[in-house]
Every structure is written in structure tokens, then in C-alpha cells.
C-alpha atoms as a PDB file:
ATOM      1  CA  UNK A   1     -89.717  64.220 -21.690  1.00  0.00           C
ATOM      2  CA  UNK A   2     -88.175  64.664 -24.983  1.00  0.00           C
ATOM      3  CA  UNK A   3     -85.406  62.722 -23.826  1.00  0.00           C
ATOM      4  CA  UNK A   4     -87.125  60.243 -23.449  1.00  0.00           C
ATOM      5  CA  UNK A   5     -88.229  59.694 -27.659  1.00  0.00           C
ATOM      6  CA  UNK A   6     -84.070  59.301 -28.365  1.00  0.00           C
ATOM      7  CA  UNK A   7     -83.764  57.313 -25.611  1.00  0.00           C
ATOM      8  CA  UNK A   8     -86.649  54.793 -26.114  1.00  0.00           C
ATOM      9  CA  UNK A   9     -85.433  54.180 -29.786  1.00  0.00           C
ATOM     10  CA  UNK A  10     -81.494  53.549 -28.534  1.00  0.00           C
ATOM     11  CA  UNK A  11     -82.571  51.367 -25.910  1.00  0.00           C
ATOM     12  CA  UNK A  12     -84.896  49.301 -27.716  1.00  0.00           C
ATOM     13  CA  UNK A  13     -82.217  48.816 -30.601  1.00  0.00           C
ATOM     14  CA  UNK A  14     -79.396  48.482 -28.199  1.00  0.00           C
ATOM     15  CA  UNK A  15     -81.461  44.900 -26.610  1.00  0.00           C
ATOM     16  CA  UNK A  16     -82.069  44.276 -30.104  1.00  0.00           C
ATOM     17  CA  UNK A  17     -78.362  44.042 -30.845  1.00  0.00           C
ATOM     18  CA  UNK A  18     -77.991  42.335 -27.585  1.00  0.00           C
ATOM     19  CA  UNK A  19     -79.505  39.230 -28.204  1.00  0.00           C
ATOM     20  CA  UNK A  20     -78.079  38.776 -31.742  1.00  0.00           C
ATOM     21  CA  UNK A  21     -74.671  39.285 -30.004  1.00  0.00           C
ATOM     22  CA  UNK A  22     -75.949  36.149 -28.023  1.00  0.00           C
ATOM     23  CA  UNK A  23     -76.134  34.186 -31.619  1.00  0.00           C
ATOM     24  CA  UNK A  24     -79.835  34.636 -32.155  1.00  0.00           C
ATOM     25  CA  UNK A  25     -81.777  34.852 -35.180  1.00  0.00           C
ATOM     26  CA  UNK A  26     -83.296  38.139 -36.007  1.00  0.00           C
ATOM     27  CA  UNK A  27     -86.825  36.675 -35.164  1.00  0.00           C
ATOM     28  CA  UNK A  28     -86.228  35.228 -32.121  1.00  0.00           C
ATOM     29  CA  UNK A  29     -83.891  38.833 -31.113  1.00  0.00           C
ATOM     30  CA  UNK A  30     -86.724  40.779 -32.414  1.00  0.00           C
ATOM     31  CA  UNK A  31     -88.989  38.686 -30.168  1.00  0.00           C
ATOM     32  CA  UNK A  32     -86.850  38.660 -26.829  1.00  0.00           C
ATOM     33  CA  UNK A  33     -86.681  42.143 -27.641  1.00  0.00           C
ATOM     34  CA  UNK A  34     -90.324  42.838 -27.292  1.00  0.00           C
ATOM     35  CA  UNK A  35     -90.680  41.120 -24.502  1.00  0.00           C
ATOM     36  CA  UNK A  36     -88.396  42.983 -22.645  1.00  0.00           C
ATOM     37  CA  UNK A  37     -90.156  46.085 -23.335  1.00  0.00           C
ATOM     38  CA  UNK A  38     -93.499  44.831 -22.217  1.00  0.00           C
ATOM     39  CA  UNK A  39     -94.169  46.447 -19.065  1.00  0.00           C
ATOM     40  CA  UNK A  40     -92.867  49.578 -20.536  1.00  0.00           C
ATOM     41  CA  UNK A  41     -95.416  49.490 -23.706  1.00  0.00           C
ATOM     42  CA  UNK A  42     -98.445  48.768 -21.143  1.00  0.00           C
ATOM     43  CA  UNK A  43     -97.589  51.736 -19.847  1.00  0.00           C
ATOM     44  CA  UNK A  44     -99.342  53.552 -23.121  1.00  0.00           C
ATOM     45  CA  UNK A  45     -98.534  57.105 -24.229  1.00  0.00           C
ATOM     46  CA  UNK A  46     -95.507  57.653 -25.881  1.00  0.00           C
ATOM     47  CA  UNK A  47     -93.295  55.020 -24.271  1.00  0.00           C
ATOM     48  CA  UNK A  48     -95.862  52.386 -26.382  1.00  0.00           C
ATOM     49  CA  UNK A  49     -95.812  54.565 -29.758  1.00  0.00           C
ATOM     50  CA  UNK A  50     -92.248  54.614 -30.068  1.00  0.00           C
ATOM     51  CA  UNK A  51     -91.521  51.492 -28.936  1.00  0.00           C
ATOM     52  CA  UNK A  52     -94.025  49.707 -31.035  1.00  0.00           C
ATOM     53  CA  UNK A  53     -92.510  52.007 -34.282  1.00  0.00           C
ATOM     54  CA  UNK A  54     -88.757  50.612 -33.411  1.00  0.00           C
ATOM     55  CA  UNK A  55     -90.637  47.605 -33.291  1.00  0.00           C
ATOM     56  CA  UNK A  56     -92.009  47.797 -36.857  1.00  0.00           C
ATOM     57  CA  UNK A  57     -88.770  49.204 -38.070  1.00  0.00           C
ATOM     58  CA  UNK A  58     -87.075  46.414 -37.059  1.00  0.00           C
ATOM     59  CA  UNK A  59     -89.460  43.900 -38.399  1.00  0.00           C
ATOM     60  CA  UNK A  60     -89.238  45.559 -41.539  1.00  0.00           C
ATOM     61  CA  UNK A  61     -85.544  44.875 -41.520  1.00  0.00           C
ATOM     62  CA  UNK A  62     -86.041  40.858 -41.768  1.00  0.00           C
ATOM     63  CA  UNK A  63     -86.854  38.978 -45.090  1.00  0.00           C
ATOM     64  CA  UNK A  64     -90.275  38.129 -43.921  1.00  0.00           C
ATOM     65  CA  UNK A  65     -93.146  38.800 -41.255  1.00  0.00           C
ATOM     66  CA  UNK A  66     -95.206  36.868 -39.399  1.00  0.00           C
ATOM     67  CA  UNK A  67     -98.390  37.093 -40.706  1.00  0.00           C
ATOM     68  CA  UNK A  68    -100.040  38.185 -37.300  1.00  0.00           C
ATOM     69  CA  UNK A  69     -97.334  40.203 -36.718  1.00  0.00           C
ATOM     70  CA  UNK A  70     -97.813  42.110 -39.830  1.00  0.00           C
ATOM     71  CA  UNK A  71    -101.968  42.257 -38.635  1.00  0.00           C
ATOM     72  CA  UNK A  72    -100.800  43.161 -35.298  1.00  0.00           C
ATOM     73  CA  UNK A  73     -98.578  46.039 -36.058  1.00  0.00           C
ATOM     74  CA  UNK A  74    -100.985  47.844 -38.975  1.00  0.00           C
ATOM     75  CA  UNK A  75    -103.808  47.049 -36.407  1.00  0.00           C
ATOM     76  CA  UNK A  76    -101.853  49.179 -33.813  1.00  0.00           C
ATOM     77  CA  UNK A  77    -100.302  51.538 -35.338  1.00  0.00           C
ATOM     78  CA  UNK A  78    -103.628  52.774 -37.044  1.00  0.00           C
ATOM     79  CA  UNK A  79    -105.275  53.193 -34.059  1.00  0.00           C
ATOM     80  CA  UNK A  80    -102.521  54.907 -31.987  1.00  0.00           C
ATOM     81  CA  UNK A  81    -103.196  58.474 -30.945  1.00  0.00           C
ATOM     82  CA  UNK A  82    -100.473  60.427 -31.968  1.00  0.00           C
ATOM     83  CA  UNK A  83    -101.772  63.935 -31.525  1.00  0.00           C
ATOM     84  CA  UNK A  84    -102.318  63.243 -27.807  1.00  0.00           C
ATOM     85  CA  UNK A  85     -97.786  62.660 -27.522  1.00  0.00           C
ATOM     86  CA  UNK A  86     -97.409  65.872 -29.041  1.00  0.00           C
ATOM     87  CA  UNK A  87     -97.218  67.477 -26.003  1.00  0.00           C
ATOM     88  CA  UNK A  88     -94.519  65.515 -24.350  1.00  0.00           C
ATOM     89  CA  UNK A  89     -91.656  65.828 -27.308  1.00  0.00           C
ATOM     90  CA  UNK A  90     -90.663  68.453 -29.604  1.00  0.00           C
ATOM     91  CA  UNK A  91     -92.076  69.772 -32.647  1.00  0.00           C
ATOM     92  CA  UNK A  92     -88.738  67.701 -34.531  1.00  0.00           C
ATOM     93  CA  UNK A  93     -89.607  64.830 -32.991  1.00  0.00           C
ATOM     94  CA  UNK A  94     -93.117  64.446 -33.618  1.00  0.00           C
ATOM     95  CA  UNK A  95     -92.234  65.301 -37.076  1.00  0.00           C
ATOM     96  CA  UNK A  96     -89.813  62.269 -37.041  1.00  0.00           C
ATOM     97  CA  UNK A  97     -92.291  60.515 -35.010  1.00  0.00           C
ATOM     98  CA  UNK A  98     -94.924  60.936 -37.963  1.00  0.00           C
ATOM     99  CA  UNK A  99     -92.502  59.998 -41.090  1.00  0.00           C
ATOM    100  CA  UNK A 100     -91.255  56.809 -38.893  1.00  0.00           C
ATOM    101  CA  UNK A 101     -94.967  55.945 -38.733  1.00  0.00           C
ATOM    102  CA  UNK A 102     -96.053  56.264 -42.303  1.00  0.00           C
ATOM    103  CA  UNK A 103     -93.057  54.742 -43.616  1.00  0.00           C
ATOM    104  CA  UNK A 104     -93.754  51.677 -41.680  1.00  0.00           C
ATOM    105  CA  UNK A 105     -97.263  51.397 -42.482  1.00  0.00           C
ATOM    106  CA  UNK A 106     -96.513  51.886 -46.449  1.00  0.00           C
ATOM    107  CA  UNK A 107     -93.463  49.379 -46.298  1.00  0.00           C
ATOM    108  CA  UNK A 108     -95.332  46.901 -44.088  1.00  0.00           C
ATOM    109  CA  UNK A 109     -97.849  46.215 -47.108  1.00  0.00           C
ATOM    110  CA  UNK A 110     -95.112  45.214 -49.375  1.00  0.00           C
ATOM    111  CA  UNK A 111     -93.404  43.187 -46.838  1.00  0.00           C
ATOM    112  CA  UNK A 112     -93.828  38.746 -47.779  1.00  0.00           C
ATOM    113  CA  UNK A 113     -95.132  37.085 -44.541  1.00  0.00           C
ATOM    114  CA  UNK A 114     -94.680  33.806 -43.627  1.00  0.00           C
ATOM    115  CA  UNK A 115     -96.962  31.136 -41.294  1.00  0.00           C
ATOM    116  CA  UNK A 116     -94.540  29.522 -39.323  1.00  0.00           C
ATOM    117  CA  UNK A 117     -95.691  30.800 -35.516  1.00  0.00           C
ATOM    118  CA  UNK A 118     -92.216  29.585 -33.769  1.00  0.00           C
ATOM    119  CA  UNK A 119     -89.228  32.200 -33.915  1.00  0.00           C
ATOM    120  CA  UNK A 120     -86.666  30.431 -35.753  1.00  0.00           C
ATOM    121  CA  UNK A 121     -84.121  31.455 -38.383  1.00  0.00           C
ATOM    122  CA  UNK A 122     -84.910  32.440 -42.035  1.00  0.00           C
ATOM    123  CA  UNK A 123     -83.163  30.068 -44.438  1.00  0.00           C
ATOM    124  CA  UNK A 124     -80.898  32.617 -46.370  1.00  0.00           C
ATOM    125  CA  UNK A 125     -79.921  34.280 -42.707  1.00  0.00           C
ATOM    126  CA  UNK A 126     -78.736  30.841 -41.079  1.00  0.00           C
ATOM    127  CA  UNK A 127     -76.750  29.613 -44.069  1.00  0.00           C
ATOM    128  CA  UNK A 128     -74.931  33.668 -44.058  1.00  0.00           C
ATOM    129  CA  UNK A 129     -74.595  32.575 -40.499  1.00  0.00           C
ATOM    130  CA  UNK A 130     -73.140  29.762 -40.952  1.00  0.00           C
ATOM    131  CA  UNK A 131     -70.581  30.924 -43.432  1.00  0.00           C
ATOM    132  CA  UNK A 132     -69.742  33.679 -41.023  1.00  0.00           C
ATOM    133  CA  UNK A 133     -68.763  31.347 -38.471  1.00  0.00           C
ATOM    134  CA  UNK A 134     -66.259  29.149 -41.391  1.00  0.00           C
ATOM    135  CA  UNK A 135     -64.593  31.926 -42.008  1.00  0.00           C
ATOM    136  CA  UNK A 136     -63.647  32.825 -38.296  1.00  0.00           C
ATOM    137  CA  UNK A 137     -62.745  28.946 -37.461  1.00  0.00           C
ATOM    138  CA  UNK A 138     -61.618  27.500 -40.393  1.00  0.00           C
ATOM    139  CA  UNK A 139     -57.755  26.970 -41.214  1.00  0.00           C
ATOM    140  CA  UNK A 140     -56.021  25.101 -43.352  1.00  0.00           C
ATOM    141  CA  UNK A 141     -54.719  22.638 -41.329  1.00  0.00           C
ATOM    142  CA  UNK A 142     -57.991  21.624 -40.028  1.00  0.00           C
ATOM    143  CA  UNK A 143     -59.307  18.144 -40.349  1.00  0.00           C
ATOM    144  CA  UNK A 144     -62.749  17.607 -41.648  1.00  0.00           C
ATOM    145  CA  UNK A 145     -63.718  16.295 -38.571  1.00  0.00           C
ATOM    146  CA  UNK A 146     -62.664  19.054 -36.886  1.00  0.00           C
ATOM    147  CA  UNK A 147     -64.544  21.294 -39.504  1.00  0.00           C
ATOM    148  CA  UNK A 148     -68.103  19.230 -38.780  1.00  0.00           C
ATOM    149  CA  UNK A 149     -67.343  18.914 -35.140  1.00  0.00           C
ATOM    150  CA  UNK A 150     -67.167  22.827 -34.434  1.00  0.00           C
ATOM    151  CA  UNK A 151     -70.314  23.723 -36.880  1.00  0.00           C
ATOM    152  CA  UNK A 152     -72.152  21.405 -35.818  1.00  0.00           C
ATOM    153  CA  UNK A 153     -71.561  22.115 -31.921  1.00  0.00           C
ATOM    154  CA  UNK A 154     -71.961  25.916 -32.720  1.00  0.00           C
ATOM    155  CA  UNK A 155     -75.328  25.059 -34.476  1.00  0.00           C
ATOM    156  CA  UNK A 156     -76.447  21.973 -32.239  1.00  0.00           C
ATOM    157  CA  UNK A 157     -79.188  23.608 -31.234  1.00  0.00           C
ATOM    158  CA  UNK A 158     -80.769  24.780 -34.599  1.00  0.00           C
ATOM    159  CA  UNK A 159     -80.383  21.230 -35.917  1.00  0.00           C
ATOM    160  CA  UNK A 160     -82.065  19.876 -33.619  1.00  0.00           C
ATOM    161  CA  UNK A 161     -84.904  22.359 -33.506  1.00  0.00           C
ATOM    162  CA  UNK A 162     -86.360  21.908 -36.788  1.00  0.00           C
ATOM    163  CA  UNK A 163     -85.492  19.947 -40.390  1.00  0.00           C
ATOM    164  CA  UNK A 164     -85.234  22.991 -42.000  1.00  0.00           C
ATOM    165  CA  UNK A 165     -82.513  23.956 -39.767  1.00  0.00           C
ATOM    166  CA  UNK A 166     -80.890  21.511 -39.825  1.00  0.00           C
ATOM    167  CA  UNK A 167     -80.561  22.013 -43.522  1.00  0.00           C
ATOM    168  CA  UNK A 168     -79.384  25.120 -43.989  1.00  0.00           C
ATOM    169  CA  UNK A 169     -76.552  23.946 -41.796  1.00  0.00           C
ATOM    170  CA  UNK A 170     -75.824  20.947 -43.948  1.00  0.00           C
ATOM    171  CA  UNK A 171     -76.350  22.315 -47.225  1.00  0.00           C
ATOM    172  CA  UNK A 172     -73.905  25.103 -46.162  1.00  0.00           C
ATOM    173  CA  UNK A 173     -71.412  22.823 -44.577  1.00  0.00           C
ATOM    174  CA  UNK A 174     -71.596  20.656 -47.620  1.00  0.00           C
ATOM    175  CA  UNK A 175     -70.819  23.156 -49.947  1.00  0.00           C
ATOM    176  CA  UNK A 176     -67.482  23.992 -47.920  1.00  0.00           C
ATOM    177  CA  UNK A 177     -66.444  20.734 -48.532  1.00  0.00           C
ATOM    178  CA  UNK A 178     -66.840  20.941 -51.967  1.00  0.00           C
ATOM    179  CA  UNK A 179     -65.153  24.067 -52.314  1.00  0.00           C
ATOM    180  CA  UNK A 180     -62.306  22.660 -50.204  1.00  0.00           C
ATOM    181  CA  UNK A 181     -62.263  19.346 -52.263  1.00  0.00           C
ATOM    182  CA  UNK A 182     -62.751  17.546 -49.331  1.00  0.00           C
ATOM    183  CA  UNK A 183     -65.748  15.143 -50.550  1.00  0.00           C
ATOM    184  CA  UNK A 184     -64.075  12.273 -50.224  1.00  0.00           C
ATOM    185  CA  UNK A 185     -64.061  12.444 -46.232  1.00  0.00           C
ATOM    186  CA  UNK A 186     -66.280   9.999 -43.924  1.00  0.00           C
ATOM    187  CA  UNK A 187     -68.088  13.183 -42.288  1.00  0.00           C
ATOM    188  CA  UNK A 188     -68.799  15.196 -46.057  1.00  0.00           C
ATOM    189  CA  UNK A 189     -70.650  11.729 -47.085  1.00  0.00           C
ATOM    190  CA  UNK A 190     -72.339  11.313 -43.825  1.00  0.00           C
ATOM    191  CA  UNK A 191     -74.034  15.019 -44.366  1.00  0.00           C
ATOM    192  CA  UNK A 192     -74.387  14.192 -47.935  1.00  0.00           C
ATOM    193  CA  UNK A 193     -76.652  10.924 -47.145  1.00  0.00           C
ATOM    194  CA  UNK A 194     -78.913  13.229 -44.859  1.00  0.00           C
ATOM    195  CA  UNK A 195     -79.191  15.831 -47.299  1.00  0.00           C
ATOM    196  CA  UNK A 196     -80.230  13.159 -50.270  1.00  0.00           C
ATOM    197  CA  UNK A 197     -82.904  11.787 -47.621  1.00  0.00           C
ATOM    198  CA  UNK A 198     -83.880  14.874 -46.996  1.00  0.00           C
ATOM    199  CA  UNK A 199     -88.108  15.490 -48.242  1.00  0.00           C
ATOM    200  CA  UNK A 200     -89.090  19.623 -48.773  1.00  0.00           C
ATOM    201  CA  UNK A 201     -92.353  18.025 -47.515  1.00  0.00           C
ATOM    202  CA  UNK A 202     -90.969  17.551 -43.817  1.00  0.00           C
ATOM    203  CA  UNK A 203     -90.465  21.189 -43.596  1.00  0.00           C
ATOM    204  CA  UNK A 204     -94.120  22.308 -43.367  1.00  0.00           C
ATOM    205  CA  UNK A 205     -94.766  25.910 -43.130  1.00  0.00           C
ATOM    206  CA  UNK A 206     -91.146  26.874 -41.254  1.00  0.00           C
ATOM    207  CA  UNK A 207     -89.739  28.057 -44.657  1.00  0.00           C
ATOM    208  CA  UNK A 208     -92.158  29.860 -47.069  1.00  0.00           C
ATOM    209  CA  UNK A 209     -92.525  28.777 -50.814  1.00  0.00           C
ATOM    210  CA  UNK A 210     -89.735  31.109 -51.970  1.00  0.00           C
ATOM    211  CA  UNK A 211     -87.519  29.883 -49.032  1.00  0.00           C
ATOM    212  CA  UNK A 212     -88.434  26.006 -49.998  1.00  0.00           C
ATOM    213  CA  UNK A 213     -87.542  26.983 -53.584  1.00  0.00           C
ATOM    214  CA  UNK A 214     -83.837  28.265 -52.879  1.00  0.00           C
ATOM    215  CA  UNK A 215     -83.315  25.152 -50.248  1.00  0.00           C
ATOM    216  CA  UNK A 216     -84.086  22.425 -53.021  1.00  0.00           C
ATOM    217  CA  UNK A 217     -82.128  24.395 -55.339  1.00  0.00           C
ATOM    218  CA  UNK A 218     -78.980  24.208 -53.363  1.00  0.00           C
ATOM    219  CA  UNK A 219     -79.807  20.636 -53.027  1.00  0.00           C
ATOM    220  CA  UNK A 220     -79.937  20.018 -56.346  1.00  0.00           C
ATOM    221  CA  UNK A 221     -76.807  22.056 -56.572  1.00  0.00           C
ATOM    222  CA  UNK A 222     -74.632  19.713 -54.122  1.00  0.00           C
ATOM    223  CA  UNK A 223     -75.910  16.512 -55.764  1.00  0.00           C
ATOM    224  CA  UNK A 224     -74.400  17.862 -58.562  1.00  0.00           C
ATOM    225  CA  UNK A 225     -71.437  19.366 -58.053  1.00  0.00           C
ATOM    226  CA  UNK A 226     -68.052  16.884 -58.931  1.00  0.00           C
ATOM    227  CA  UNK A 227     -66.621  15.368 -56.075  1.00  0.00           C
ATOM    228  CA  UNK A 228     -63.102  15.040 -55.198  1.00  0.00           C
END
């Protein structure tokens, strides 16, 4: 059975990776993820304990938590037996098993939560995301309708999922164009009109207060950076 511990961890990780190879935010991965392992965790015993630590580890990875999420996990994690999976891994491993535990429940309490129930992508996450994908299309020679036409297929689907979104993308998009002095272009004043209609008030509780804060900020920082 003590195979099992290393190979509940890997495996759990491994799908975790899986799904952000498929272009997923770390929620949504973390979610998929989870759900995947369902029938597994009802099985109780040690297969649930270390799958719902990976779980927590990986939560703890992400800029915020769900706030029932965060309940969820102290709620379980407290009342999980851990003397009674003693016997089916080594004395390393249940040492391991122990330290993984308490490290999640003391990090957990520190961790910012957010209210937003849907799995969709933190604000600071998509925009890296989206600069991530410039670098590995963009050249030189590329027209800016080219440039807006490939983001925003690649991100169709998070711009039309929610406002917030769909300004991350913008914002991020926006800034390229200023940094390649392209402002003057139909499709850089086309995003630049939606971002100036944009209203912080439309985004309700997808992006927490800190999030909202950075978002208007790099607003505020587009509307007033010189065009060319």
C-alpha cells in the first residue's frame, strides 16, 4: 500500500497539469481536477486524505480561495483520521503525511478568499496568460489585425464569459500596442473605446477588491499613456 501515498500525489498533480496544458485557469484545472478524483476520495481511508492534502496544496498555490473552499478544506482536514492510515504506509510517509497536513492548515488561514462561486481566471493570471501567448505569436511583420485577430480567437471564450475577462484581455492587448507604437490602428482604438466604457461596477464579485484595484489601475494607466 505504500505505493500507493507516491502514487496518489503524482497522479493527482499529473491531471492537474493536464488540464492547464488544455489552456485552463488554475481554478477551473484545480476544479476538473477534483472531479476526476471523486469516486476515488468516496472511497475514504487514505486514498481521500491524500488526495484531499494535494488538493489543499494546490489551492494554496493560487492567489486566492474560494471562500467555501477554504471552509471546506479546514472543515475536512480537521476531522480526518489520520492515525487510522498509519497502518497502510510507512513510518516516512506518515511523517510526510503529517507535515503536508499542518502546513496546509497553518497556510490556509493566511490565504485571501474571494466570493465569486464560478471557476474562472484570476485577473493577474489571465493578463500573464495573455502575454505568454504575444510572445509565442507575435512577429514583427504582423499586422495589428492580425495581432487582435489571434488573441482574441485564443481568448474568445474568456471574453465572452465574463466582463472581467474580457478585460484583462483588453487591457493586456492594449498595452502591446502601446509598447509597439501601434495606437494609431483601427483595432487598438476599437479596444480602447471598450476599455473607456468599461464600469468596475459590472464586474461584481468575479474579481476581489485588491483584483478591482490593479484592473482600474491599468486602466488608468492606458488612458494615459502617449499614443503614437
Amino acid at each position: 500500500m505504500s505505493d500507493l501515498y507516491a502514487e496518489l500525489f503524482e497522479s493527482f498533480h499529473e491531471t492537474y497539469l493536464g488540464y492547464k496544458e488544455k489552456r485552463m485557469s488554475s481554478s477551473e484545472s484545480l476544479e476538473r481536477t477534483m472531479d476526476d478524483f471523486e469516486l476515488r476520495m468516496n472511497r475514504g481511508g487514505l486514498e481521500e486524505t491524500v488526495l484531499l492534502i494535494s488538493y489543499g496544496e494546490h489551492a494554496l498555490k493560487q492567489p486566492y480561495i474560494f471562500h467555501k473552499s477554504k471552509e471546506y478544506l479546514v472543515e475536512q482536514i480537521r476531522k480526518m483520521a489520520f492515525n487510522q492510515v498509519e497502518m497502510h504506509i510507512t513510518p516516512d510517509q506518515h511523517r510526510d503525511l503529517l507535515k503536508r497536513k499542518n502546513d496546509v492548515l497553518a497556510e490556509i488561514e493566511k490565504k485571501p478568499v474571494h466570493f465569486f462561486p464560478r471557476t474562472v481566471w484570476y485577473y493577474e493570471e489571465l493578463k500573464d496568460e495573455v502575454n505568454r501567448y504575444l510572445e509565442v505569436i507575435f512577429r514583427s511583420e504582423m499586422t495589428a489585425d492580425e495581432l487582435t485577430e489571434n488573441v482574441l480567437h485564443r481568448f474568445g471564450r474568456e471574453c465572452r464569459r465574463s466582463v472581467g475577462e474580457k478585460m484583462a484581455v483588453y487591457i493586456t492587448l492594449a498595452r502591446r500596442f502601446v509598447e509597439k507604437e501601434a495606437t494609431n490602428t483601427e483595432p487598438f482604438l476599437q479596444i480602447e473605446r471598450e476599455i473607456n466604457l468599461f464600469n468596475i461596477e459590472d464586474v461584481g464579485d468575479q474579481f476581489n477588491n485588491e483584483e478591482k484595484q490593479k484592473l482600474i489601475l491599468d486602466r488608468e494607466r492606458i488612458r494615459s499613456l502617449p499614443k503614437m
